[in-house]
Protein backbone atom coordinates (compact mmCIF):
# COMPACT_ATOMS: atom_id res chain seq x y z
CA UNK A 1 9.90 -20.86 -11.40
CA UNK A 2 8.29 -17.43 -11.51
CA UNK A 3 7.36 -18.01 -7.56
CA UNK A 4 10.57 -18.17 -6.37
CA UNK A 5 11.78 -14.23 -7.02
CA UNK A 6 8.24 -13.38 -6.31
CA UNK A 7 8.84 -15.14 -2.59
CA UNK A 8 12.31 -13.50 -2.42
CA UNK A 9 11.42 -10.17 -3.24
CA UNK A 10 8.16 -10.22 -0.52
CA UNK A 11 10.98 -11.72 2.11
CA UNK A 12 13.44 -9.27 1.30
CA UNK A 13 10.71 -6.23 1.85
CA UNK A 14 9.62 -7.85 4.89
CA UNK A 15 13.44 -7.92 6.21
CA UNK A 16 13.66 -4.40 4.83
CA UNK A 17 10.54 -2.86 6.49
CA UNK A 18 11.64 -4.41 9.80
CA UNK A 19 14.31 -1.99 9.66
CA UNK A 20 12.97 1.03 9.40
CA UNK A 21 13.13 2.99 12.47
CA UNK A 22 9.02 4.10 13.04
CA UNK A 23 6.44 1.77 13.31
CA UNK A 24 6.36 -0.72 10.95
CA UNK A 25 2.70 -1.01 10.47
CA UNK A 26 2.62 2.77 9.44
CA UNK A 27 4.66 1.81 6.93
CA UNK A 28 3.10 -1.37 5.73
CA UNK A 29 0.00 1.05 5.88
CA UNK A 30 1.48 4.21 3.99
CA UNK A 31 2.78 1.03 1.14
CA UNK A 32 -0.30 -0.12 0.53
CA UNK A 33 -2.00 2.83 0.23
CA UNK A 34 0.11 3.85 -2.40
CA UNK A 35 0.00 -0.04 -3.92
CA UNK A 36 -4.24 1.16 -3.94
CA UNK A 37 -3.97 3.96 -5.65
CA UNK A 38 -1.49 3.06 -8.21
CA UNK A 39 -3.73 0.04 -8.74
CA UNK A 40 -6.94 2.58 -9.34
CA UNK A 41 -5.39 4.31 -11.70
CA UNK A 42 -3.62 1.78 -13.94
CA UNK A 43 -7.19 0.51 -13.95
CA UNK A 44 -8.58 3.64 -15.51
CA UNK A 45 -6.24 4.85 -17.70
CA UNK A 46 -3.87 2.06 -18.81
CA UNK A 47 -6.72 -0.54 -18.77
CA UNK A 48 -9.49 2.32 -19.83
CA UNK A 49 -12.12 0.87 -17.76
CA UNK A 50 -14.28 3.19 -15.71
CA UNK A 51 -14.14 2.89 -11.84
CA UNK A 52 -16.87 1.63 -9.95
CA UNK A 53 -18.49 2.82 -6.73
CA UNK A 54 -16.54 -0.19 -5.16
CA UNK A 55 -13.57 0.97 -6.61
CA UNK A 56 -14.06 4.29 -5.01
CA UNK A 57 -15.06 3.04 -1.35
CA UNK A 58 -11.94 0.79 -1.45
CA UNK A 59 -10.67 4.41 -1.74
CA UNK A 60 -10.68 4.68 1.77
CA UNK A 61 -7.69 3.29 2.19
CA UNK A 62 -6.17 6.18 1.59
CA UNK A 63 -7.81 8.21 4.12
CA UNK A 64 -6.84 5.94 6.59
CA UNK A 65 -3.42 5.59 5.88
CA UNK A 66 -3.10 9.43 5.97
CA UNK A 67 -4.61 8.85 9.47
CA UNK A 68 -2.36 6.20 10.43
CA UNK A 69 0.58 8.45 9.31
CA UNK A 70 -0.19 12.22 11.04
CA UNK A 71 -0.87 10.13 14.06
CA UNK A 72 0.34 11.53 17.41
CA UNK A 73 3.66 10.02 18.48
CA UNK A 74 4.07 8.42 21.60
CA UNK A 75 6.06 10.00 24.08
């Protein structure tokens, strides 16, 4: 039972992020970057356990959406 306003919520996002007027993916991108980070730190200081170095390199994500969002615009 707990699947079916899990399903609904990830097809009403999906609806929602096609109408948004940049490029989707950059926003997909700039979500889950955000989604990572909160994610990092929950782990550390709700959950108290210390990162680890893969923790940190999955850290990139952030880098790259910050690339993915100062990108030029097409003209």
């Amino acid at each position: 039972m707990l699947l079916i306003p899990a399903a609904l919520s990830l097809a009403l996002f999906a609806r929602l992020l096609t109408l948004h007027p940049t490029a989707a993916g950059r926003v997909y991108a700039a979500y889950g970057a955000i989604y990572v980070s909160v994610a990092l730190v929950w782990l550390r200081v709700v959950d108290g356990v210390p990162l680890t170095l893969r923790d940190l390199v999955g850290a990139v994500v952030l880098a790259g959406m910050g690339i993915l969002m100062s990108g030029a615009q097409r003209g």
